[in-house]
PDB file of N, CA and C in Angstrom:
ATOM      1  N   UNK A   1       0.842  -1.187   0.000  1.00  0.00           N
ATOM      2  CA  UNK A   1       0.000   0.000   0.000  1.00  0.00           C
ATOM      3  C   UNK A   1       0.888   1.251   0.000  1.00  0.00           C
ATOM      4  N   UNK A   2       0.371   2.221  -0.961  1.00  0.00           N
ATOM      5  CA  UNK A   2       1.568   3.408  -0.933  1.00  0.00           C
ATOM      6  C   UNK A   2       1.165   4.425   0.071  1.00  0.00           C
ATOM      7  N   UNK A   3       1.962   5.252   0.648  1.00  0.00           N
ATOM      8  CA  UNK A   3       1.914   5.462   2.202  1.00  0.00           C
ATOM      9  C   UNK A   3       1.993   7.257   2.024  1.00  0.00           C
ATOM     10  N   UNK A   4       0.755   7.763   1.496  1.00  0.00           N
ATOM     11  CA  UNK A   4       0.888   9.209   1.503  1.00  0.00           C
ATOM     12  C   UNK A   4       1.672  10.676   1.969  1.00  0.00           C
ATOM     13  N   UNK A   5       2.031   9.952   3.265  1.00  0.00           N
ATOM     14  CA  UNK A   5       2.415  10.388   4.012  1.00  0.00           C
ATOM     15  C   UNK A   5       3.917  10.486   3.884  1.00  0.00           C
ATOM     16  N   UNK A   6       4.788  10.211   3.027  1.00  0.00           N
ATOM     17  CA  UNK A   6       6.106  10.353   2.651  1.00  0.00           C
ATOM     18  C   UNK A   6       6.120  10.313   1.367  1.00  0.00           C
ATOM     19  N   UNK A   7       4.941  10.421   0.729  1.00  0.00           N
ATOM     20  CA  UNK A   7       5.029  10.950  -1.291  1.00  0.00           C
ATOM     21  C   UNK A   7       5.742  11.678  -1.498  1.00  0.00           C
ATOM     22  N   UNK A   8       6.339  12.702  -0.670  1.00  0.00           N
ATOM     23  CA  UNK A   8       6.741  13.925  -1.155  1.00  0.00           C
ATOM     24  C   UNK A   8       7.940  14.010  -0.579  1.00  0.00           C
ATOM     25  N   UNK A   9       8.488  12.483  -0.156  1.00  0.00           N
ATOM     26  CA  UNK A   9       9.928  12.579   0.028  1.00  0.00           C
ATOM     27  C   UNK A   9      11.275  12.311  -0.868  1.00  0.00           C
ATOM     28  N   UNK A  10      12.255  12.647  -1.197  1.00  0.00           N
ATOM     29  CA  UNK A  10      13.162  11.877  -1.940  1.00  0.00           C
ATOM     30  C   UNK A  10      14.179  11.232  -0.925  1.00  0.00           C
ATOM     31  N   UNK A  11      14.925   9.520  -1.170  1.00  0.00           N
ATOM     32  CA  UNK A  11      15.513   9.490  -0.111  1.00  0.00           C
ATOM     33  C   UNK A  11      16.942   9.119  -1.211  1.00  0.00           C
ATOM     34  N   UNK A  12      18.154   9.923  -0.823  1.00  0.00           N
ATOM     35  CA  UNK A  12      19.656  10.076  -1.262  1.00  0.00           C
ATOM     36  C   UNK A  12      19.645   8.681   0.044  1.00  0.00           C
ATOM     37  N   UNK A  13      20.613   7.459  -0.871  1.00  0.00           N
ATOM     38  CA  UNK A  13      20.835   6.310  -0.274  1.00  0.00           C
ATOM     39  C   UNK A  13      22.639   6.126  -0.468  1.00  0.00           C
ATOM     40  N   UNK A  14      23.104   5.704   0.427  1.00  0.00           N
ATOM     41  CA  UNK A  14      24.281   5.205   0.442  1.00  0.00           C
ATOM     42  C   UNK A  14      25.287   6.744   0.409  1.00  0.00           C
ATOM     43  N   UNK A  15      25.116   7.672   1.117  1.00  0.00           N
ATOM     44  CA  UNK A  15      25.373   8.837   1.491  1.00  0.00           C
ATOM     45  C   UNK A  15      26.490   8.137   2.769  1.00  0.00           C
ATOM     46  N   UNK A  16      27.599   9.595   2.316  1.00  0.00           N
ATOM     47  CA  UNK A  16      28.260   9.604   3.419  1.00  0.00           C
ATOM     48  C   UNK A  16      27.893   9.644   5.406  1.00  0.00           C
ATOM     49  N   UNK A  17      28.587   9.005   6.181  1.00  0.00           N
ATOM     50  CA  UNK A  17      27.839   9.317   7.393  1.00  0.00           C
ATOM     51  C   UNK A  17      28.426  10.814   7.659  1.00  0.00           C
ATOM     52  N   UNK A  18      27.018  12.207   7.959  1.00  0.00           N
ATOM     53  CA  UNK A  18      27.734  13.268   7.752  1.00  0.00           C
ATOM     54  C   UNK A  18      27.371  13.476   9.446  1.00  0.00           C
ATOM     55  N   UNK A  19      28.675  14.191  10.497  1.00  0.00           N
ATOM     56  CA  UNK A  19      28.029  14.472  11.979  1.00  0.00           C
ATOM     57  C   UNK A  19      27.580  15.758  12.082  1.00  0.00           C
ATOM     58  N   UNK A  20      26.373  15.899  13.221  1.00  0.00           N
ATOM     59  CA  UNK A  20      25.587  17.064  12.695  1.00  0.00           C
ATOM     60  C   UNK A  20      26.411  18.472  12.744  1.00  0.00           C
ATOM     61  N   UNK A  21      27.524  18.639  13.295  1.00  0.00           N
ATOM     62  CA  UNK A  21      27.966  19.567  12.674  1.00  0.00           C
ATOM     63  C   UNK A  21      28.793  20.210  12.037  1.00  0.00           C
ATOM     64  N   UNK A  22      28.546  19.584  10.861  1.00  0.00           N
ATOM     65  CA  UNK A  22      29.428  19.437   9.633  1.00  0.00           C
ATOM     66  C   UNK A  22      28.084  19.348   8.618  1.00  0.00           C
ATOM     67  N   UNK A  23      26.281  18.841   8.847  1.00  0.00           N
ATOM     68  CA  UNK A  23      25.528  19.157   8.008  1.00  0.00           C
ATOM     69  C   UNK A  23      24.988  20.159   7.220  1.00  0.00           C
ATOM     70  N   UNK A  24      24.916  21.097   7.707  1.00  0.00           N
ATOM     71  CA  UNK A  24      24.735  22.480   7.272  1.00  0.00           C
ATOM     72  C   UNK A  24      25.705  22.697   5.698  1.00  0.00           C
ATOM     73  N   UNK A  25      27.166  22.300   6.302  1.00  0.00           N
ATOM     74  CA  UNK A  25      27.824  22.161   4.911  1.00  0.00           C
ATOM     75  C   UNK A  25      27.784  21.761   3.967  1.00  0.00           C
ATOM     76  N   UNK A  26      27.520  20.019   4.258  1.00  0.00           N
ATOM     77  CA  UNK A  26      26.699  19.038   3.173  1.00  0.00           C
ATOM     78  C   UNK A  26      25.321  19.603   2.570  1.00  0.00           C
ATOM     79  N   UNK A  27      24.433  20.131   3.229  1.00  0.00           N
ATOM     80  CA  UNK A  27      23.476  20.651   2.738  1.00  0.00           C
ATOM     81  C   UNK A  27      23.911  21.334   1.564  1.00  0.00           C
ATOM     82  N   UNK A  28      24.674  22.615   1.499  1.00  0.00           N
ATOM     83  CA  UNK A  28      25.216  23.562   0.636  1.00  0.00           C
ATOM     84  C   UNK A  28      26.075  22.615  -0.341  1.00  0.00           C
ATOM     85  N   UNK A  29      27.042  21.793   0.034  1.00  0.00           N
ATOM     86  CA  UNK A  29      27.576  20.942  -0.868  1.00  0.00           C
ATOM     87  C   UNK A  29      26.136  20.254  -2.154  1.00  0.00           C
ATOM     88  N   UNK A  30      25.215  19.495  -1.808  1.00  0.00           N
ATOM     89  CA  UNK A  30      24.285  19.146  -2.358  1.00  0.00           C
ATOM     90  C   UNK A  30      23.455  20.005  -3.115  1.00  0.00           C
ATOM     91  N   UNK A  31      23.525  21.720  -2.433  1.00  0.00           N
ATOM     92  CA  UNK A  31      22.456  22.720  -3.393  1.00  0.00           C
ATOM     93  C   UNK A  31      23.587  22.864  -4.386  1.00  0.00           C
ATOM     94  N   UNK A  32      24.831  22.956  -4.601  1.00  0.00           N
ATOM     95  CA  UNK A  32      25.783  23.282  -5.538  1.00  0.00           C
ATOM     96  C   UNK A  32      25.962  22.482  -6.292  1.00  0.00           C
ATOM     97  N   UNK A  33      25.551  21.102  -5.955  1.00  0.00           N
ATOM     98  CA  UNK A  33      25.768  20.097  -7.027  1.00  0.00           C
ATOM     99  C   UNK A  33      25.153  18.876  -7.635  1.00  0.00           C
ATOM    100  N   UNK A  34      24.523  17.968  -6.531  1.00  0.00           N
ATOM    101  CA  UNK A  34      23.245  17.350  -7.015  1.00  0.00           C
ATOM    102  C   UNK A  34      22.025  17.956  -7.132  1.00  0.00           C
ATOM    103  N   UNK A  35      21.343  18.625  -6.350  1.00  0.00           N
ATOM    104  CA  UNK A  35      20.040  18.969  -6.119  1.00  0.00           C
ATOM    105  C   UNK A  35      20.100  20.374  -6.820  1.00  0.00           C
ATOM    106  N   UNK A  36      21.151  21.189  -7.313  1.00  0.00           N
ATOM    107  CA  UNK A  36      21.155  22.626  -8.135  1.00  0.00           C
ATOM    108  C   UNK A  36      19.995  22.995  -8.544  1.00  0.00           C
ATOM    109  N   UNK A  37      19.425  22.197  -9.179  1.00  0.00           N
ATOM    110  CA  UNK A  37      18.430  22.296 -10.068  1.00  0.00           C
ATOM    111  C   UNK A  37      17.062  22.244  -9.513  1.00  0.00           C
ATOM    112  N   UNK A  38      17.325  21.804  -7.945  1.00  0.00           N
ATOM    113  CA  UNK A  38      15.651  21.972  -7.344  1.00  0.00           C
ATOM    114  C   UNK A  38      15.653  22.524  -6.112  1.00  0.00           C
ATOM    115  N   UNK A  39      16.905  23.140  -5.746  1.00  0.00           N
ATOM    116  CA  UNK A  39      17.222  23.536  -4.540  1.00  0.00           C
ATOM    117  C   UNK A  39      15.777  24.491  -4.043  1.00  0.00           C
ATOM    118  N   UNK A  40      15.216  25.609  -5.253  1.00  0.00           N
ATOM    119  CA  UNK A  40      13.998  26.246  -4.605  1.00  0.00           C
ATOM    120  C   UNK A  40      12.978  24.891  -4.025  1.00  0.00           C
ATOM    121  N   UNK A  41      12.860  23.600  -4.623  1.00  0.00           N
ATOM    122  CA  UNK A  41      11.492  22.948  -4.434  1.00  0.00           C
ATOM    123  C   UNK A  41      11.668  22.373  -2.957  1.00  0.00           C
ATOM    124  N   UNK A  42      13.254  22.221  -2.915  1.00  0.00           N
ATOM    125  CA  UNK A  42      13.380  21.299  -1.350  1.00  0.00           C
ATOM    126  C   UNK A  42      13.401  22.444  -0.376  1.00  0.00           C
ATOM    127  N   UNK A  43      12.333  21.333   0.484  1.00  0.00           N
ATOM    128  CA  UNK A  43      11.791  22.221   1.762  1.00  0.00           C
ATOM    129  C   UNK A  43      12.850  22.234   2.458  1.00  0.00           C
ATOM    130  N   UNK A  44      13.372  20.566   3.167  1.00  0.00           N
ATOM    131  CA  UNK A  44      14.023  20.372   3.941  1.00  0.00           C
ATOM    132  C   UNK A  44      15.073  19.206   3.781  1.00  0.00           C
ATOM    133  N   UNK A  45      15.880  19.231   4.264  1.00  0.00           N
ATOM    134  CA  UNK A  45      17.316  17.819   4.304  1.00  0.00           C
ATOM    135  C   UNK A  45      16.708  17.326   5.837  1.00  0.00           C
ATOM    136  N   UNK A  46      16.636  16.111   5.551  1.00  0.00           N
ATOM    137  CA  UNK A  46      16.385  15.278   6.821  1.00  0.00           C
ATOM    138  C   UNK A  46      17.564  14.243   7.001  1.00  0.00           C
ATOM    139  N   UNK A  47      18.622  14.165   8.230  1.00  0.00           N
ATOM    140  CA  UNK A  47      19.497  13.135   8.385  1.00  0.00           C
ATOM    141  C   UNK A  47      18.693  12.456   9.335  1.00  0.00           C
ATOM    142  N   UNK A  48      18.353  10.876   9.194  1.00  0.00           N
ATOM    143  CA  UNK A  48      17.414  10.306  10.318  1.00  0.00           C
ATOM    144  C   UNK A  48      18.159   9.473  11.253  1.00  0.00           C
ATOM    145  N   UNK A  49      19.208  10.272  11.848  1.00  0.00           N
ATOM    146  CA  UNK A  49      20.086   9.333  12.257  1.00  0.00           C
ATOM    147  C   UNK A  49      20.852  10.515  13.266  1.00  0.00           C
ATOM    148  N   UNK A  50      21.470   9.986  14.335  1.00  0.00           N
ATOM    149  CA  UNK A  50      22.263  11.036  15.401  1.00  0.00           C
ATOM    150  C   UNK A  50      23.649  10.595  15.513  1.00  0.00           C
ATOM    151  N   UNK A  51      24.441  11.421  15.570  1.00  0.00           N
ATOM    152  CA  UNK A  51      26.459  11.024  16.223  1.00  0.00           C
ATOM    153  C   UNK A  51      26.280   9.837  16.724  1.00  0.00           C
ATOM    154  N   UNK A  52      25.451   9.475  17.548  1.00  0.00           N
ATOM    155  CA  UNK A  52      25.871   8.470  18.440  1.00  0.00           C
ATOM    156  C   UNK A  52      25.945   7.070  17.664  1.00  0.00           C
ATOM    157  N   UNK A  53      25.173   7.034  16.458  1.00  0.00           N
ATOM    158  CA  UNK A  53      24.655   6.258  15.703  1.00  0.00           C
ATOM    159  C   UNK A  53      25.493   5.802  14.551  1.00  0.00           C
ATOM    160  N   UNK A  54      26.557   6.579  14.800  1.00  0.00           N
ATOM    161  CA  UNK A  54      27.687   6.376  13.741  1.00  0.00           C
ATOM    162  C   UNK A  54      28.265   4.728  13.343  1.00  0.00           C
ATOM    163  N   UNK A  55      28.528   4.348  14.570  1.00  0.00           N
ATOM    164  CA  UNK A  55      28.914   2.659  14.726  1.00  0.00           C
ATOM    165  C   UNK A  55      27.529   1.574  14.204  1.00  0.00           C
ATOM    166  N   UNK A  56      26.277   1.597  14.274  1.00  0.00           N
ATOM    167  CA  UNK A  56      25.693   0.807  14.638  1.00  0.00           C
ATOM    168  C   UNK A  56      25.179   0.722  12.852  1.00  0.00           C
ATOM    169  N   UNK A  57      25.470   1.480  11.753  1.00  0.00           N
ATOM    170  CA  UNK A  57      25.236   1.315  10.550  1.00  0.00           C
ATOM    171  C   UNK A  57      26.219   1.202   9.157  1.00  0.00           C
ATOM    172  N   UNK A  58      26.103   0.864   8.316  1.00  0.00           N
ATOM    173  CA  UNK A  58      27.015   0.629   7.370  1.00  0.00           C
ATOM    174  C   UNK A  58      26.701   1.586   5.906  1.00  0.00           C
ATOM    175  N   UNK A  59      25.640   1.689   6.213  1.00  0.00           N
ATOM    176  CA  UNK A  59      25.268   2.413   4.835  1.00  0.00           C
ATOM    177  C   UNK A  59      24.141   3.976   5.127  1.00  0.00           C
ATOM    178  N   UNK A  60      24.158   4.662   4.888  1.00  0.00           N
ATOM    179  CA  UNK A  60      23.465   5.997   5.379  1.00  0.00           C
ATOM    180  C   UNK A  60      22.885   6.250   4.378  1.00  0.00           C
ATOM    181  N   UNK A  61      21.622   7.792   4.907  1.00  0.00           N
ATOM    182  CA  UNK A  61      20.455   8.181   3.692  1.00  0.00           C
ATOM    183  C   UNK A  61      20.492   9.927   4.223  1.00  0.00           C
ATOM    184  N   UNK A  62      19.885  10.245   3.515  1.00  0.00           N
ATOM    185  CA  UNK A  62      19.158  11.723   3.572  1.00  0.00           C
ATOM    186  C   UNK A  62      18.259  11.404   2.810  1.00  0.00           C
ATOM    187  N   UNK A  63      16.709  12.239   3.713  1.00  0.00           N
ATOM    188  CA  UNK A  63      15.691  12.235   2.774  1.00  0.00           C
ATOM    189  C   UNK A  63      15.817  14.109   2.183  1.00  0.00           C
ATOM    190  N   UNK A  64      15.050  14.413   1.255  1.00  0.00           N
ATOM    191  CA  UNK A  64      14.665  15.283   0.905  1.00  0.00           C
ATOM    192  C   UNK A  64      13.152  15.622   0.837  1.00  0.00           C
ATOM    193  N   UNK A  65      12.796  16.494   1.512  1.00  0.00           N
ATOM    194  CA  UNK A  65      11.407  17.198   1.744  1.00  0.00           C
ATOM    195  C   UNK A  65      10.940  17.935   0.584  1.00  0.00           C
ATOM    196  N   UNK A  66       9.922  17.419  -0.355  1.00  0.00           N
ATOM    197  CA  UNK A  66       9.373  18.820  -0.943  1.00  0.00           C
ATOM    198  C   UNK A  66       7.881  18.488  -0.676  1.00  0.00           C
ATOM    199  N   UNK A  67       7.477  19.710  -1.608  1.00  0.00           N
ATOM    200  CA  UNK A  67       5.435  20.002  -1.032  1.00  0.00           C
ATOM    201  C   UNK A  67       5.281  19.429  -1.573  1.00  0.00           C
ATOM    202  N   UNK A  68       5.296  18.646  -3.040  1.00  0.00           N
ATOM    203  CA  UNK A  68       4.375  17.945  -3.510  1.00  0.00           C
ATOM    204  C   UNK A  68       4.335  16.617  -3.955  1.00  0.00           C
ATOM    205  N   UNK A  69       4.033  15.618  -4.067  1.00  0.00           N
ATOM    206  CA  UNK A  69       4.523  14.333  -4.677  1.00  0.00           C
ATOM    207  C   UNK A  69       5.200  14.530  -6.061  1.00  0.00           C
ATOM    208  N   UNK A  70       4.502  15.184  -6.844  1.00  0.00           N
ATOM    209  CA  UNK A  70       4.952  15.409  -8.401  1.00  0.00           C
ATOM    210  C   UNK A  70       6.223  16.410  -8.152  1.00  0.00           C
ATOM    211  N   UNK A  71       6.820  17.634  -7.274  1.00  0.00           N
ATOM    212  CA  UNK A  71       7.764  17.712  -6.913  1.00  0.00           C
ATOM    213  C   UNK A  71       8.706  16.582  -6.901  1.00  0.00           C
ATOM    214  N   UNK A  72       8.784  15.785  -5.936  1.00  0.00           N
ATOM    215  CA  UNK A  72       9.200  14.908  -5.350  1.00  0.00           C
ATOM    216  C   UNK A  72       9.631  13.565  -6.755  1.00  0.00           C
ATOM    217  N   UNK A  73       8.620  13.517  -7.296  1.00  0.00           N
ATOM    218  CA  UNK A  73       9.100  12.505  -8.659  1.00  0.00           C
ATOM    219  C   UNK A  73       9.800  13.024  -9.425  1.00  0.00           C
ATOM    220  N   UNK A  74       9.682  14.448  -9.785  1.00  0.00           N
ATOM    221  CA  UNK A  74      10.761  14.901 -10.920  1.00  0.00           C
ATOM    222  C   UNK A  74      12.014  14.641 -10.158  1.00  0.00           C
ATOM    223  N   UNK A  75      12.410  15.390  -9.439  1.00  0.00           N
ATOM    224  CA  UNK A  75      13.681  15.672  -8.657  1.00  0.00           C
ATOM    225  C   UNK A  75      14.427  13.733  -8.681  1.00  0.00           C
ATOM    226  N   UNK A  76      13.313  12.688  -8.372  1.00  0.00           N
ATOM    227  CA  UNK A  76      13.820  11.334  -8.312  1.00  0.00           C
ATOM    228  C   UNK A  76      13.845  11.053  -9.650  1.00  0.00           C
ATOM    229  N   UNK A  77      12.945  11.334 -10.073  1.00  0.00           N
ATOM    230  CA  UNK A  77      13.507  11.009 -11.713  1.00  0.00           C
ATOM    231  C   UNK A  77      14.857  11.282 -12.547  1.00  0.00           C
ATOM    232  N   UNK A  78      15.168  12.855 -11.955  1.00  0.00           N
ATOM    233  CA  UNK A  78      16.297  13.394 -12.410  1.00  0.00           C
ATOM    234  C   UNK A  78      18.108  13.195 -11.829  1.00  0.00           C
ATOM    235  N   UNK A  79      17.575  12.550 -10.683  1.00  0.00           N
ATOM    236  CA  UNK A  79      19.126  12.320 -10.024  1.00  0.00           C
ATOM    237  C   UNK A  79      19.832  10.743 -10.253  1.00  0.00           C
TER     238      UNK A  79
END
């Protein structure tokens, strides 16, 4: 069942583990170079994960927030 409630997410998979403060940078790294092109549509960078959490995973994500699902598909379509 598709789950409305995260339509309008994009999720960047196998991302560096970034600590939170050093994200802010990555953010700007990503408007300059993957996401350039939709930086107005993304609401928000979501890391779902904390410092402490560094050890306990092997592979990391960022989602990307925009308003709309059809937002959200171009931007996945395009990366």
């Amino acid at each position: 069942m598709f789950n409305k409630d995260f339509s309008s997410f994009v999720i960047l998979a196998n991302t560096p583990f970034i600590e939170a403060s050093k994200r802010d940078k990555f953010k700007e790294f990503l408007n300059k170079t993957i996401t350039k092109d939709f930086k107005d549509m993304i609401k928000e960078f979501i890391f779902p994960y904390t410092d402490e959490e560094k050890d306990n995973y092997k592979i990391w994500i960022v989602l990307l927030k925009l308003e709309t699902y059809e937002e959200a598909k171009l931007v996945a379509n395009s990366l």
